[in-house]
Structures are given as structure tokens and as C-alpha cells.
Protein backbone atom coordinates (compact mmCIF):
# COMPACT_ATOMS: atom_id res chain seq x y z
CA UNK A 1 4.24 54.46 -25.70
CA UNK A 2 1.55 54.11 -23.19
CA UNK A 3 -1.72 54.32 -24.13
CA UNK A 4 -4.61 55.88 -22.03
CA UNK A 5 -8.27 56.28 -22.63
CA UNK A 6 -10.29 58.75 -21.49
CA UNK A 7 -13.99 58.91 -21.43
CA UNK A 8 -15.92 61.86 -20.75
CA UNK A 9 -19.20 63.62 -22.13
CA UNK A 10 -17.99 66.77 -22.70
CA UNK A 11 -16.34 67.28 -25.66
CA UNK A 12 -14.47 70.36 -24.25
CA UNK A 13 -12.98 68.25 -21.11
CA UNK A 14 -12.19 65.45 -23.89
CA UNK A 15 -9.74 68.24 -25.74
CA UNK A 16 -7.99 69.07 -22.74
CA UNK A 17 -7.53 66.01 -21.79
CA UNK A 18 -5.80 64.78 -24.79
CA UNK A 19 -4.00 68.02 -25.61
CA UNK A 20 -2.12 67.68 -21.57
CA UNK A 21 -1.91 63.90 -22.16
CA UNK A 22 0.05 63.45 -25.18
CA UNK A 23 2.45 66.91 -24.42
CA UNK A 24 3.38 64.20 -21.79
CA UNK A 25 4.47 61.59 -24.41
CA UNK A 26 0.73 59.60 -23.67
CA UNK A 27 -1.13 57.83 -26.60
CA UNK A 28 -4.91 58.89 -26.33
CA UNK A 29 -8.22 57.42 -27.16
CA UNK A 30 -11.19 59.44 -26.52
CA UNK A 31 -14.81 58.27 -26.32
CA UNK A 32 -17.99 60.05 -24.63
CA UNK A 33 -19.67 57.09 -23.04
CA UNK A 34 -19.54 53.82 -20.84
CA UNK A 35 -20.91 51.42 -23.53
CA UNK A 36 -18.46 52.52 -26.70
CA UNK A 37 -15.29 52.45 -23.91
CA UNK A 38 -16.00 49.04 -22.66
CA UNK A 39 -16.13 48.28 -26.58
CA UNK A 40 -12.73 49.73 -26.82
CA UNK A 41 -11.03 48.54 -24.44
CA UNK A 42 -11.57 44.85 -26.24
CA UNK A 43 -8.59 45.44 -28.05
CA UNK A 44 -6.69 45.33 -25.19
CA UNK A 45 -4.29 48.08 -25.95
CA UNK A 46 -5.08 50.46 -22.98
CA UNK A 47 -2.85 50.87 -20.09
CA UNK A 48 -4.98 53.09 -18.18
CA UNK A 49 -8.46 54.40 -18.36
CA UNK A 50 -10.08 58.17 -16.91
CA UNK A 51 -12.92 58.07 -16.43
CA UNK A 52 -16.45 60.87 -15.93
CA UNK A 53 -18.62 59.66 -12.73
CA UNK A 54 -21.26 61.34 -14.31
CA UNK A 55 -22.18 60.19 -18.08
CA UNK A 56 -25.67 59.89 -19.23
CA UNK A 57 -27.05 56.40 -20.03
CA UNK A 58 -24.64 54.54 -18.48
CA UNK A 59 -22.55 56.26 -15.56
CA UNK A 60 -18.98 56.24 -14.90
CA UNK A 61 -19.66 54.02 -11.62
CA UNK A 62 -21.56 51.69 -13.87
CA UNK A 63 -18.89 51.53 -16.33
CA UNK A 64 -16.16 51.08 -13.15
CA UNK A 65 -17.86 47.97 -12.06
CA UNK A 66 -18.36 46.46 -15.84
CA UNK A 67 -14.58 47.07 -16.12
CA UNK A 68 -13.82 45.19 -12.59
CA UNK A 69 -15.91 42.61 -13.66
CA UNK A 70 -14.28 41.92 -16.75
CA UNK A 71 -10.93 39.53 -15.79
CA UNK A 72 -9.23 40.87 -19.05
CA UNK A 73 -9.33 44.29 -17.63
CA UNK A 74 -7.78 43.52 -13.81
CA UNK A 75 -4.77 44.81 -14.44
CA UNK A 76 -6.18 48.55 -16.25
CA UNK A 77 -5.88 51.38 -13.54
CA UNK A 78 -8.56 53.69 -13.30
CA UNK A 79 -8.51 57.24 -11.99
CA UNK A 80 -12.14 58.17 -11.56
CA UNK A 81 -12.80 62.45 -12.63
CA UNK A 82 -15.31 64.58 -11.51
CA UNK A 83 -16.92 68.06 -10.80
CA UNK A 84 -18.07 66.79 -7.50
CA UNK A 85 -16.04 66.09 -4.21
CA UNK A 86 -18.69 64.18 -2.25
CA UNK A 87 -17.06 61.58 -0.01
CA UNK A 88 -19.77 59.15 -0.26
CA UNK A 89 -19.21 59.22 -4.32
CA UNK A 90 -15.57 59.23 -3.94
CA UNK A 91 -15.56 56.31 -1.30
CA UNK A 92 -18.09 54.21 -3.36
CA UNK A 93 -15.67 54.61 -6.79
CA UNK A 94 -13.13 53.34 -4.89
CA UNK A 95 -14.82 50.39 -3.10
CA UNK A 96 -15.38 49.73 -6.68
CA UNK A 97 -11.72 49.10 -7.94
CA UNK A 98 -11.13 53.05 -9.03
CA UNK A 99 -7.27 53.16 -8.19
CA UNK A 100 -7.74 57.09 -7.73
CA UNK A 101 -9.73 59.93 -8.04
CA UNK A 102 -9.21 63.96 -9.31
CA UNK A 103 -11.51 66.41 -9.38
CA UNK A 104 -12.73 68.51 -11.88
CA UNK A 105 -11.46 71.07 -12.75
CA UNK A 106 -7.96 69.33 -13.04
CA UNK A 107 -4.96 71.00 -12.14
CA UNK A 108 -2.44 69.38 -15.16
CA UNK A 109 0.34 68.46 -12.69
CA UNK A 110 -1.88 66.42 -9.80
CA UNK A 111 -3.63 64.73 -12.80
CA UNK A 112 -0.16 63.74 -14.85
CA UNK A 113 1.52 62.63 -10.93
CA UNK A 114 -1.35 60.63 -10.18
CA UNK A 115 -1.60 58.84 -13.53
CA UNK A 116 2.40 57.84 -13.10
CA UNK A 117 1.73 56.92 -9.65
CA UNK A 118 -1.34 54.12 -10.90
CA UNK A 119 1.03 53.40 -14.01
CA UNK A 120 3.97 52.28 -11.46
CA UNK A 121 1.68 50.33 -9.53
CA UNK A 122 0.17 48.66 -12.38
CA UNK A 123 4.05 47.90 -13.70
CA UNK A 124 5.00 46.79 -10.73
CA UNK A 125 1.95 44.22 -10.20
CA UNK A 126 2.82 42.86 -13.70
CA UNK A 127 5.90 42.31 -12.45
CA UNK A 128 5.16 40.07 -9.52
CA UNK A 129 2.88 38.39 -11.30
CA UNK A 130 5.21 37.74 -13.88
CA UNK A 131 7.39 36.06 -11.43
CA UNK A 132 4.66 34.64 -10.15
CA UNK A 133 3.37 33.06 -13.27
CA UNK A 134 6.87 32.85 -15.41
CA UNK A 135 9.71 30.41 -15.50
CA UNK A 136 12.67 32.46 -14.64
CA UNK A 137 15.03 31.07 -17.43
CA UNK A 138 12.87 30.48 -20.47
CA UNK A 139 9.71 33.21 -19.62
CA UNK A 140 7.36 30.72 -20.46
CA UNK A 141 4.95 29.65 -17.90
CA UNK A 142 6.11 27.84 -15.06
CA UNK A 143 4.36 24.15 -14.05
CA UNK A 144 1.65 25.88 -11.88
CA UNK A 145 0.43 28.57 -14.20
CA UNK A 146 0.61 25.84 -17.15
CA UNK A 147 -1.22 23.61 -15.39
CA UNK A 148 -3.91 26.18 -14.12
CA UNK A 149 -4.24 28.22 -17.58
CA UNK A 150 -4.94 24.39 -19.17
CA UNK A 151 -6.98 23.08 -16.90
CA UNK A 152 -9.02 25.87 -17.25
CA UNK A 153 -8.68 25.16 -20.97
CA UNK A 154 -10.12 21.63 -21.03
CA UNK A 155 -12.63 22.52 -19.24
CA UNK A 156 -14.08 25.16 -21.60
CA UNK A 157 -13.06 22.61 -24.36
CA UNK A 158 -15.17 20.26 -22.54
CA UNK A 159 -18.38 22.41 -21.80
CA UNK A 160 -17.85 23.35 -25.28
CA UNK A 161 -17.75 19.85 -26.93
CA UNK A 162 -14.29 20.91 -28.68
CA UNK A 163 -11.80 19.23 -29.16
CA UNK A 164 -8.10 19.20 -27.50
CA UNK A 165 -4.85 18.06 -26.94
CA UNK A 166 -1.90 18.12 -24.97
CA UNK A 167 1.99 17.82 -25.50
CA UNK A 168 4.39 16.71 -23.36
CA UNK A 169 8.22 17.36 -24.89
CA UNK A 170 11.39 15.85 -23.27
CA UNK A 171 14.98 16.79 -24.12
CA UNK A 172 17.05 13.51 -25.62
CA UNK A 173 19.97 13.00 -23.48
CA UNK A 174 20.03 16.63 -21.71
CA UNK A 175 22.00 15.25 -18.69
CA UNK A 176 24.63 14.47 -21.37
CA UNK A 177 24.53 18.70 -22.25
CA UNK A 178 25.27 19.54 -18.77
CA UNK A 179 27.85 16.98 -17.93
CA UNK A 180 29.72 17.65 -21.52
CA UNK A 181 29.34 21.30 -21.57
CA UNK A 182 28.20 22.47 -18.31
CA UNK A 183 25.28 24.42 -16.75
CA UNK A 184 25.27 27.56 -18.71
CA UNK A 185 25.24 25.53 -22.18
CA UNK A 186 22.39 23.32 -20.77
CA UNK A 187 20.75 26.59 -20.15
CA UNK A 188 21.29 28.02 -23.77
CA UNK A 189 19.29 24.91 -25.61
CA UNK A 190 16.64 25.04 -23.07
CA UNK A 191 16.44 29.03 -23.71
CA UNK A 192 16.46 27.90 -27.44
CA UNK A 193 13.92 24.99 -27.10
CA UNK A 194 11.54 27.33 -25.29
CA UNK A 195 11.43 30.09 -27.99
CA UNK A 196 11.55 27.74 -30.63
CA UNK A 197 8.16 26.23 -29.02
CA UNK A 198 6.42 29.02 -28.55
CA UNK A 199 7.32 30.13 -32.46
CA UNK A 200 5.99 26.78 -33.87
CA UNK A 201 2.80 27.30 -32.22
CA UNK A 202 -0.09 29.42 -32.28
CA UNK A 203 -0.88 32.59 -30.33
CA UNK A 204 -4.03 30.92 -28.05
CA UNK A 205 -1.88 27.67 -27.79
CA UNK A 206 -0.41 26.95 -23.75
CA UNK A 207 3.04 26.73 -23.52
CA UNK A 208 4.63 25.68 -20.88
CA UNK A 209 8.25 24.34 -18.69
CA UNK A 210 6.94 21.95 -16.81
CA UNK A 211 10.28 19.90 -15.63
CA UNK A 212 13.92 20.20 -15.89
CA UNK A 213 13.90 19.49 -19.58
CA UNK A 214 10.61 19.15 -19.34
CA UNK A 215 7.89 21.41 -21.67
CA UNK A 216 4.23 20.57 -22.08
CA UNK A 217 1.84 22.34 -24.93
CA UNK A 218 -1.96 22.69 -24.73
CA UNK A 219 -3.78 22.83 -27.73
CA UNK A 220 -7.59 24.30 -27.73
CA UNK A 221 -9.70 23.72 -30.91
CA UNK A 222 -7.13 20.66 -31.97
CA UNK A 223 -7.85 16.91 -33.24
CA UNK A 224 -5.63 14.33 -32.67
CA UNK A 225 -3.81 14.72 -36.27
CA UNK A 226 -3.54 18.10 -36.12
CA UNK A 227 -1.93 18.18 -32.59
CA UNK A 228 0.45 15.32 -33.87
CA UNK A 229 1.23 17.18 -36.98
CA UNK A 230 2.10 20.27 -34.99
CA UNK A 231 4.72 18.04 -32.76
CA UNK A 232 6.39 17.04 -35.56
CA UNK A 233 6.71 20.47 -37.29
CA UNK A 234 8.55 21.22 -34.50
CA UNK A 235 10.50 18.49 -33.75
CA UNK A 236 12.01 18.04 -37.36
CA UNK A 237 12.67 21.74 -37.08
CA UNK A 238 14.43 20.93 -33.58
CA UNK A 239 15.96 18.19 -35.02
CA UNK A 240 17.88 20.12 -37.53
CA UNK A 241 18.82 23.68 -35.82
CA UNK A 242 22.35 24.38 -35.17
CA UNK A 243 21.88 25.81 -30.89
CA UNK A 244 25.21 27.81 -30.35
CA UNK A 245 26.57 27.34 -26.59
CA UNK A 246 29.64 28.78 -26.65
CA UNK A 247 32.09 31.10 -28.17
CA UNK A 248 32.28 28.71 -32.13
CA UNK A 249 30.80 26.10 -30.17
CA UNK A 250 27.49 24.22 -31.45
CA UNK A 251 25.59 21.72 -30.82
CA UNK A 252 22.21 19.87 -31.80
CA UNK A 253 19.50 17.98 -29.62
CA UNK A 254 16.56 16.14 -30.43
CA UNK A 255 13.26 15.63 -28.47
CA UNK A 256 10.73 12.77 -27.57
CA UNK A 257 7.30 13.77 -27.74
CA UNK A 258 4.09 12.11 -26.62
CA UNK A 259 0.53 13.50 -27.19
CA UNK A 260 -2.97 12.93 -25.90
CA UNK A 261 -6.43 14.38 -26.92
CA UNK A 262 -10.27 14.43 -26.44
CA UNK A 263 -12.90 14.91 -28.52
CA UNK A 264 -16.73 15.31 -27.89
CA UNK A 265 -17.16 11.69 -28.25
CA UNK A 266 -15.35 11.05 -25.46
CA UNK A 267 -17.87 12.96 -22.69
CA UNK A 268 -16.32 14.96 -20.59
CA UNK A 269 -12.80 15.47 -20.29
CA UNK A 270 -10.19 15.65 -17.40
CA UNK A 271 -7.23 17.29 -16.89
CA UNK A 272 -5.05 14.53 -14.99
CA UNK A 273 -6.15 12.13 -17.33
CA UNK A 274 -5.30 13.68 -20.13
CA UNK A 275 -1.94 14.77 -18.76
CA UNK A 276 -1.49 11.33 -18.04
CA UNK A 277 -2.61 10.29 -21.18
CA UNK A 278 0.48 12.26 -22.54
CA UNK A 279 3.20 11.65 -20.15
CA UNK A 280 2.46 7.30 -21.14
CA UNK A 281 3.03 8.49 -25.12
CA UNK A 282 6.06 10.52 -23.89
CA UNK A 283 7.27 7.09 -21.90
CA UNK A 284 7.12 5.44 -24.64
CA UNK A 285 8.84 7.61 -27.77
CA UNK A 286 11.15 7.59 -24.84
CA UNK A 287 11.66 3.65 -24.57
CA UNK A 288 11.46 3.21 -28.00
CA UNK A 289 14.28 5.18 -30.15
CA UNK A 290 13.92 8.77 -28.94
CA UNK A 291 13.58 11.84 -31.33
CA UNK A 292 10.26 11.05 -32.19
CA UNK A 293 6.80 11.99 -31.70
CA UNK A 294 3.88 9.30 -30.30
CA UNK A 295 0.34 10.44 -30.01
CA UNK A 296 -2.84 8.81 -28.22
CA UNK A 297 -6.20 9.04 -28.11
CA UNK A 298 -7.23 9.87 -24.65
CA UNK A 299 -9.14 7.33 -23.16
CA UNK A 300 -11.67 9.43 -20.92
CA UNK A 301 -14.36 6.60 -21.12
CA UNK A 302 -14.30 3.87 -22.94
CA UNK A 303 -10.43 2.76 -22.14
CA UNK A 304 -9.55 2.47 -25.50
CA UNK A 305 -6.20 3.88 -27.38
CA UNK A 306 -5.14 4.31 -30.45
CA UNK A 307 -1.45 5.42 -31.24
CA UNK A 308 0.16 7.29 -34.35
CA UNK A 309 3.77 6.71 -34.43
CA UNK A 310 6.43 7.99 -36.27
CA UNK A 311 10.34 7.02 -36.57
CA UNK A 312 12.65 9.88 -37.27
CA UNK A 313 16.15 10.38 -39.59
CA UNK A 314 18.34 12.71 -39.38
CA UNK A 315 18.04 13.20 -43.10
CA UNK A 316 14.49 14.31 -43.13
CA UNK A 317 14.12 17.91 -44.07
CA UNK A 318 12.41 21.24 -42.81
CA UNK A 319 9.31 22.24 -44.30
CA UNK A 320 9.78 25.69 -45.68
CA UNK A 321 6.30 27.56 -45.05
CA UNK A 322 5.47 28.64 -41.80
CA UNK A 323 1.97 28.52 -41.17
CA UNK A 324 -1.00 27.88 -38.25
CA UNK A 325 -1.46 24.63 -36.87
CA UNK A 326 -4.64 24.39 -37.93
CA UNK A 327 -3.23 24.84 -41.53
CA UNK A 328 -0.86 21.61 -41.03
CA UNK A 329 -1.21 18.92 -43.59
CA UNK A 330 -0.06 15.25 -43.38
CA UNK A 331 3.80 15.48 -44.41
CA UNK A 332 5.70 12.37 -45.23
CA UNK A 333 8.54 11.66 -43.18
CA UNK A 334 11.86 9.27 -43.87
CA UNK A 335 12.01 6.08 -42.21
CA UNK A 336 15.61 5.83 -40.23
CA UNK A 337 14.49 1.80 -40.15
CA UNK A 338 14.01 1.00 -43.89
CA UNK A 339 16.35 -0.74 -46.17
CA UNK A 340 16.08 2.24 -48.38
CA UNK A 341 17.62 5.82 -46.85
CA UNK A 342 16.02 7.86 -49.12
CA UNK A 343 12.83 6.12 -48.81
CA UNK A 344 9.65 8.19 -47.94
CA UNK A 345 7.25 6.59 -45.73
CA UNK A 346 3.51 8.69 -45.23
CA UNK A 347 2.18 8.79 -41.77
CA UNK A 348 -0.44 6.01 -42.97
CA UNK A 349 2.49 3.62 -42.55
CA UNK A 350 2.19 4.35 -38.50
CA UNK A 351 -1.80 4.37 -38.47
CA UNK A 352 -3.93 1.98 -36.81
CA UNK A 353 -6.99 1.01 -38.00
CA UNK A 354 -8.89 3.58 -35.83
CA UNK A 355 -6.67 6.51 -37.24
CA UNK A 356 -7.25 7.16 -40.74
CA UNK A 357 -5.51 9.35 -43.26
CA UNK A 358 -6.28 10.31 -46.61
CA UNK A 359 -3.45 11.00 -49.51
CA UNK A 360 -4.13 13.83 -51.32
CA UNK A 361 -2.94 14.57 -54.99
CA UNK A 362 -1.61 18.17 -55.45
CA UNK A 363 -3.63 20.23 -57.29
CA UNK A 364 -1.94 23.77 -58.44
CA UNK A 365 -3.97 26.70 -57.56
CA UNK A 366 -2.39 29.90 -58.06
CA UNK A 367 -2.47 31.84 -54.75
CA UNK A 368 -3.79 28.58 -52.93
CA UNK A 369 -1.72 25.74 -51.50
CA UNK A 370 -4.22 22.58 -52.49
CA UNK A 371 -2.18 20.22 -49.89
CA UNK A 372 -2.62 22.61 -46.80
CA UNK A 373 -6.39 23.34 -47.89
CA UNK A 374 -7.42 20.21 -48.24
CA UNK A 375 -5.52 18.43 -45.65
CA UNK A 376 -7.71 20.58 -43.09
CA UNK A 377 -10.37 18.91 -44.18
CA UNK A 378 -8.69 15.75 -43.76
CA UNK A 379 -8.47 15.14 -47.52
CA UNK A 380 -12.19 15.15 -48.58
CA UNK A 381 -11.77 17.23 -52.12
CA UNK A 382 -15.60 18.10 -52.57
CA UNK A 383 -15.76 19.43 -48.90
CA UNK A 384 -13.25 22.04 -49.49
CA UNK A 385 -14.58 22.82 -52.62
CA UNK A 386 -17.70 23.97 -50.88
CA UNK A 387 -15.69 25.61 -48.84
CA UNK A 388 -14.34 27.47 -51.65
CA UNK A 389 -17.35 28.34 -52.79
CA UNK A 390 -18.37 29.54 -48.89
CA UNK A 391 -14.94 31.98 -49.02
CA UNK A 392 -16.23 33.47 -52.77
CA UNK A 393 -19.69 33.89 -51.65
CA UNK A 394 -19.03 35.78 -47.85
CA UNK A 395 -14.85 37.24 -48.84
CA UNK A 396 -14.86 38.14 -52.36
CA UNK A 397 -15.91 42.16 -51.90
CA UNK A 398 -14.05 42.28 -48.65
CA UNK A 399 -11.52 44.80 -51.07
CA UNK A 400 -14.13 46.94 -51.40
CA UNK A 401 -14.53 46.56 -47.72
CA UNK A 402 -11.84 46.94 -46.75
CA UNK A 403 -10.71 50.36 -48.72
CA UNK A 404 -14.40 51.68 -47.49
CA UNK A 405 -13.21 51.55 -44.02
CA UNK A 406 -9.61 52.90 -44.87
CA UNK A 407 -11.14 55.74 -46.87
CA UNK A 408 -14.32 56.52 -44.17
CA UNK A 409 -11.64 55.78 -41.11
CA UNK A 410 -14.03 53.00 -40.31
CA UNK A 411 -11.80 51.49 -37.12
CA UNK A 412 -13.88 48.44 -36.17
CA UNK A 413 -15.51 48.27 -39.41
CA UNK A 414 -11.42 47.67 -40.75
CA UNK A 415 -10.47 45.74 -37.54
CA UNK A 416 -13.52 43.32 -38.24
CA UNK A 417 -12.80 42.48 -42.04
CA UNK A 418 -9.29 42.27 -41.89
CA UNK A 419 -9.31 39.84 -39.02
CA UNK A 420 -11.76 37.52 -40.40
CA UNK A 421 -10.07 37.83 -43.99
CA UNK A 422 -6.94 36.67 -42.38
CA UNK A 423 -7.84 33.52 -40.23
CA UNK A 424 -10.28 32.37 -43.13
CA UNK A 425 -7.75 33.11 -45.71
CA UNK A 426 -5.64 30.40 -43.34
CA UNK A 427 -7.90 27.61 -43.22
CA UNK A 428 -8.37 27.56 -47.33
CA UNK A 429 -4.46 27.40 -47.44
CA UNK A 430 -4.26 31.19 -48.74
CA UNK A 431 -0.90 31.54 -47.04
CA UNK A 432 0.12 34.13 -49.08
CA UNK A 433 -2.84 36.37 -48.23
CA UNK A 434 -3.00 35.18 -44.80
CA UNK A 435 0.51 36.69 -44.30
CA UNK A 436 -0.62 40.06 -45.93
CA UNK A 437 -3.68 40.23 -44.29
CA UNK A 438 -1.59 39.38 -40.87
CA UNK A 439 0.73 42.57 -41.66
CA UNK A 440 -2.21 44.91 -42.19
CA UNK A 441 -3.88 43.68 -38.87
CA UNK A 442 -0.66 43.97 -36.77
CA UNK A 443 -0.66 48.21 -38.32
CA UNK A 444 -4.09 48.23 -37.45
CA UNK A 445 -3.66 47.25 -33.86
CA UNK A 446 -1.06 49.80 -33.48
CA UNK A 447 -2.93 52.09 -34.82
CA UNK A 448 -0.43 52.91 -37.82
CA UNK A 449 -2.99 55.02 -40.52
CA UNK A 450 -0.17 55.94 -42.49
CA UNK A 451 0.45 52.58 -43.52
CA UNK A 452 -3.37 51.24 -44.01
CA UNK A 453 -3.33 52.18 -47.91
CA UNK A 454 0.34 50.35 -48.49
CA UNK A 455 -0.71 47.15 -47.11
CA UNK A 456 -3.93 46.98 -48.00
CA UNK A 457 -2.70 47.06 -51.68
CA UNK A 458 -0.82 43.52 -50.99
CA UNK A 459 -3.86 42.30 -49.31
CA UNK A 460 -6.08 43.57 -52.34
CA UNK A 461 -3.40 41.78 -54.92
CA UNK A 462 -3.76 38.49 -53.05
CA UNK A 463 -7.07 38.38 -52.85
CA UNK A 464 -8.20 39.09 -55.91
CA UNK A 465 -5.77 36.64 -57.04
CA UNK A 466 -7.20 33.73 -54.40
CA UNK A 467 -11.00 34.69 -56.06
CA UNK A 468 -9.59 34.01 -59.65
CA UNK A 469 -8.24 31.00 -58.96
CA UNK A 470 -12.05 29.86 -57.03
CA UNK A 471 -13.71 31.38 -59.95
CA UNK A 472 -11.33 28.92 -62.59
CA UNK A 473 -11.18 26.55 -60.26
CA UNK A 474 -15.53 26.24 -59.20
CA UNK A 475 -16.25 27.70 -62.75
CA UNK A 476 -18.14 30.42 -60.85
């Protein structure tokens, strides 16, 4: 269901509005100013705004132009309405992006044509964009759009002294695929690869087909470890899915993966290089033994690499949880090279001396998962205990929150909590809440009331269960 927003002073016009709009199958949100729509369209739901030229405190032109200014809003139609049929108004709304304009009073039938006529257009330029932007066979983005949307990436990264990194992930062997099984198999594991990338990686992350076989991943707001971790989550799970090709045919591949990042220390950073950076790590996972993951430090200034390496088996297993990169602790992985098969060999065993990891005993902590805490902290123990603490002091009444907002039909006031709850609730290694908190975010994004109370219960249940265990654990 589409979803239009119409914004209008009069309250009378506003009830018209929505009464014709959704007896046309429309989803409407109503507002009676400039400032409160630009604050709604933020959540980045509406397919088409109408909009009052004349609104007091901020006009309807004034709100056209924020909205045209705003490059998350370039593809949002907007049909202009108004009492008045001066040209020179009409003229100037459209010089300023308005895709049409109606006069008020309506008539229902111009109105509902001329919103399906800016709707069309608007589908249509998503389209060509689409192709534009999109890899035909896997639908994520093609080499140019990658390397544009990371570029521009790095560069924020860089003005913003954050760190990054960047992926580059080659097919073992593909050429063997085609030449055993032809084309259209070749183009089921790529299809597979692709979806299985863009599920073992975060929302904000850049995915990419870059090549033949060929995928790249840029990740914002990413250390080295993290990054590396990441790869390997995915590979392992690569490593061990069953790709069907054919009618009871299956087959499995494995990739070589080779990462580069930046961090603040190393000044500013550079796209090429880093891209570089990563296509040498790829070279070399794929000169060494394949079906593993290599990552470097990218040497922006000061020339100097470091490498994490790790040597795969086909008997290491999947972890189980599923949860953000950021949330990725050091696993240990089996060593395909030692004397011992069922040997397990800790990503130390690959670290030089400029890469350090810290082991971290488990600690059970009911609602909590110590490793995945902790290991975003890179191990220090008294540094996520303050952080702990930090989640008691600022999250421990979000319930209350939480059902105030249900209960009042508080939208952003529920919107705000819930979405913080859930990406804190993350980096403590609350999975359990993070999930439940994820759930009642996706209902309030769509907008789905009549579930609010439902989830929120979960959410309640796994929170007060995550404070318990800080209050035991911090004696609080």
C-alpha cells in the first residue's frame, strides 16, 4: 500500500483529503505544517506528498524547496494544492521541483488521476535507476554504484575520523562451475553468494558485484577485527551451505577473501588505496590455499602492514546466532594444517605483533551473551562493566517508556526508545532483546498499532530480565 502525506492547515481540507484518499486504497498521514512534515517524512515511508502553498510559519513553497534540498527525498513527488490559480505561484512551485499542481477546491477525480500520473513517473524513475544502479543478475549494486556509494563512504569516514574497511570476495574455482555445470548453474551460486552477502551483513554496510565472481563489501564504523570477523562469519557459513543448481543437483563453493581498513591514525583515507589495499589481501588468500580470509591494515601513510590470517577446514562449524557485525566476537577456528584435526586454533595463532587479541573467559549472564559483550570491547572486562552500568543507568525505565508512548500513542516518542533500546541492547550482547526490540520496531515502522502491546510484552520480559542480571551482576 502506498503511502501519501498530506499537509494542509485546515483541518476540514485535511478530512477530505484522507476520507477520498484511502476510499482509493491510499495510506494517509496528515500533518498541518511545513516543519512537523519535513519531520515525518524522516522515516522514509512516504511515496508522495500534497502539499498547502499557503501555511502559516513556514509556507508550502518553503517546505517544497527544504524537500528538494533534501537528497533522501528526490525521488517523493509532490503535487502542490491551493485556493489560488495565479500563474506566477503556480510557475514558481514548479521551478521548484512540485511535479504538479490542483487547485482548491479539488474535484476528487483530477486530484486521484494526477496523483497516479506522479506515482507512475516516480515508479518508473526507480526503475531506470534501478537498472542504472543494479547488477542485473544478483540486484546488488553493480561496480559503478559500489564504487561511488563507497567512495562517498570513506570519505565521510575520513572527515569523520571513523574507522573503515573494505572486502573484496572471490569465488574458488568458479570457472570450474561453469565448465562442469554450465552457465545457468554458475548463475545460481552467484545468485546464492549475493543474497547470502547481503544477509551476513548489516543494513548501512555496501554491498556490491564488482567482477565476474567478483563481490566487494564496505564497512562504515568498522575496525580491522571486526571487518575480519565479519568475513569469516560469512565465509564459514559459505563454506558449509548446500547451493542447489539443478533438478537433485548440489553443489558447494568456497571463497578467498582479502580485507583492508583505516583508522583515524592513519590521516586521511583514499579510496583507490584502500581498494588496493584489499585486492593485494585477496591476491594473496588466493596464492596461498584459497577458502580463507586475509586482512590488512591499510597503509595510507606510513607504508606499514600488518596481516591477520586464517587457514580454513572443512570441518569447522557454523556459528548458530545471527547477530550485527559490530556484535562479532573473536571465534576460534580449526586449523586444516595441524597434526591434530580436531584441534582448535584462536585467531591469536595468525596475529602479528601489531594485531592483538584478548581471550576472554565466559561468564554466564542470564539474558546477556558475556563473549559477544565483551569481545566488542576487545576483551577489556572492567570496560564493559561500565558499560553495564551506562545501559542500567540511561535503559532501565525504558518499559515504562515505552508502554507510556503505546498507551498516549506517542509515535516518535515510541519510534525513539525502541530504536535506541535495540541497537544498545546489541552492543552489550543482549541478543535476545535486541531481536525483540527489532520485531517491535519493524511494527512500528509499518505502522501496525494493533500489535504494539503484544510485542512490547517480549521486549518488557527481556529487559527486565537483561537489568536483573546488571543488577546481580554490578551489585547495583
Amino acid at each position: 500500500m502506498q503511502t501519501i502525506l498530506a499537509v494542509d492547515d485546515a483541518k476540514d481540507t485535511l478530512m477530505l483529503l484522507e476520507f477520498d484518499l484511502q476510499a482509493e486504497g491510499y495510506q494517509v498521514v496528515t500533518t498541518n505544517d511545513g516543519l512537523s512534515a519535513l519531520s515525518r517524512m524522516e522515516h522514509g515511508d512516504i511515496d508522495l506528498v500534497l502539499l498547502d502553498l499557503y501555511m502559516p510559519d513556514f509556507s508550502g513553497l518553503q517546505t517544497l524547496q527544504a524537500i528538494r534540498e533534501n537528497p533522501d527525498f528526490v525521488n517523493v513527488p509532490v503535487v502542490m494544492l491551493s485556493a489560488s490559480d495565479d500563474e506566477d505561484e503556480i510557475v514558481e512551485a514548479l521551478e521548484l521541483g512540485a511535479h504538479d499542481y490542483v487547485t482548491k477546491p479539488y474535484i476528487a477525480k483530477v486530484l486521484l488521476a494526477r496523483i497516479r500520473n506522479a506515482l507512475r513517473l516516480r515508479e518508473n524513475s526507480l526503475k531506470l535507476e534501478n537498472l542504472a544502479h543494479k547488477d542485473h543478475l544478483t540486484e546488488l549494486n553493480n561496480k559503478g554504484h559500489f564504487e561511488e556509494l563507497a567512495n562517498k563512504s570513506i570519505s565521510h569516514m575520513s572527515r569523520q575520523k571513523e574507522n573503515i574497511a573494505i572486502a573484496m570476495v572471490d569465488i574458488d574455482h568458479f570457472k570450474n562451475v561453469n565448465d562442469t555445470y554450465g552457465h545457468d548453474a554458475g548463475d545460481n551460486v552467484l545468485s546464492f553468494v549475493a543474497k547470502l552477502l547481503e544477509k551476513s551483513f548489516r543494513d548501512y554496510d555496501i554491498v556490491g558485484r564488482v567482477g565476474g565472481e567478483e563481490f566487494a563489501v564496505c564497512m562504515p564504523h568498522t575496525e580491522n577485527q571486526d571487518a575480519f570477523n565479519a568475513c569469516e562469519r560469512f565465509r564459514k557459513k559459505l563454506a558449509n551451505a548446500i547451493i542447489p543448481i539443478g533438478e537433485e543437483l548440489s553443489i558447494s563453493v568456497t571463497t578467498s577473501i582479502g580485507v583492508a581498513s583505516a583508522n583515524s591514525a592513519n590521516g586521511e583515507y583514499d579510496f583507490k588505496q584502500l581498494m588496493h589495499t584489499a585486492d593485494e589481501a585477496l591476491y594473496e588468500a588466493k596464492a596461498t590455499s584459497r577458502n580463507v580470509t586475509i586482512s590488512h591494515f591499510s597503509a595510507m601513510l606510513n607504508k606499514e602492514q600488518s596481516e591477520v590470517t586464517n587457514v580454513s577446514s572443512t570441518e569447522e562449524s557454523l556459528p548458530t546466532e545471527s547477530v550485527a557485525m559490530g556484535s562479532l566476537d573473536s571465534e576460534s577456528y580449526t586449523d586444516s594444517n595441524a597434526s591434530d584435526s580436531n584441534a582448535s586454533v584462536s585467531l591469536e595463532d595468525f596475529t602479528t605483533e601489531d594485531v592483538k587479541m584478548t581471550e576472554v573467559n565466559s561468564v554466564e549472564m542470564d539474558g546477556i551473551d558475556y563473549q559477544i559483550g565483551v569481545g566488542n570491547v576487545l576483551g577489556d572486562d572492567d570496560l564493559f562493566r561500565e558499560i553495564l552500568q551506562m545501559f542500567h543507568d540511561d535503559h532501565h525505565q525504558d518499559g515504562e517508556k515505552i508502554q507510556q508512548a503505546i498507551t498516549s500513542e506517542d509515535y516518535a516518542q515510541l519510534k525513539s526508545v525502541v530504536h535506541t533500546l535495540k541497537g544498545v541492547s546489541s552492543s552489550i550482547g543482549a541478543m535476545e532483546l535486541f531481536e525483540q526490540t527489532k520485531l517491535l520496531d519493524i511494527a512500528i515502522n509499518q505502522y501496525d498499532a494493533d500489535n504494539y502491546q503484544r510485542l512490547f510484552e517480549n521486549v518488557s520480559f527481556q529487559l527486565t530480565r537483561v537489568i536483573s542480571t546488571i543488577k546481580k551482576e554490578l551489585n547495583i
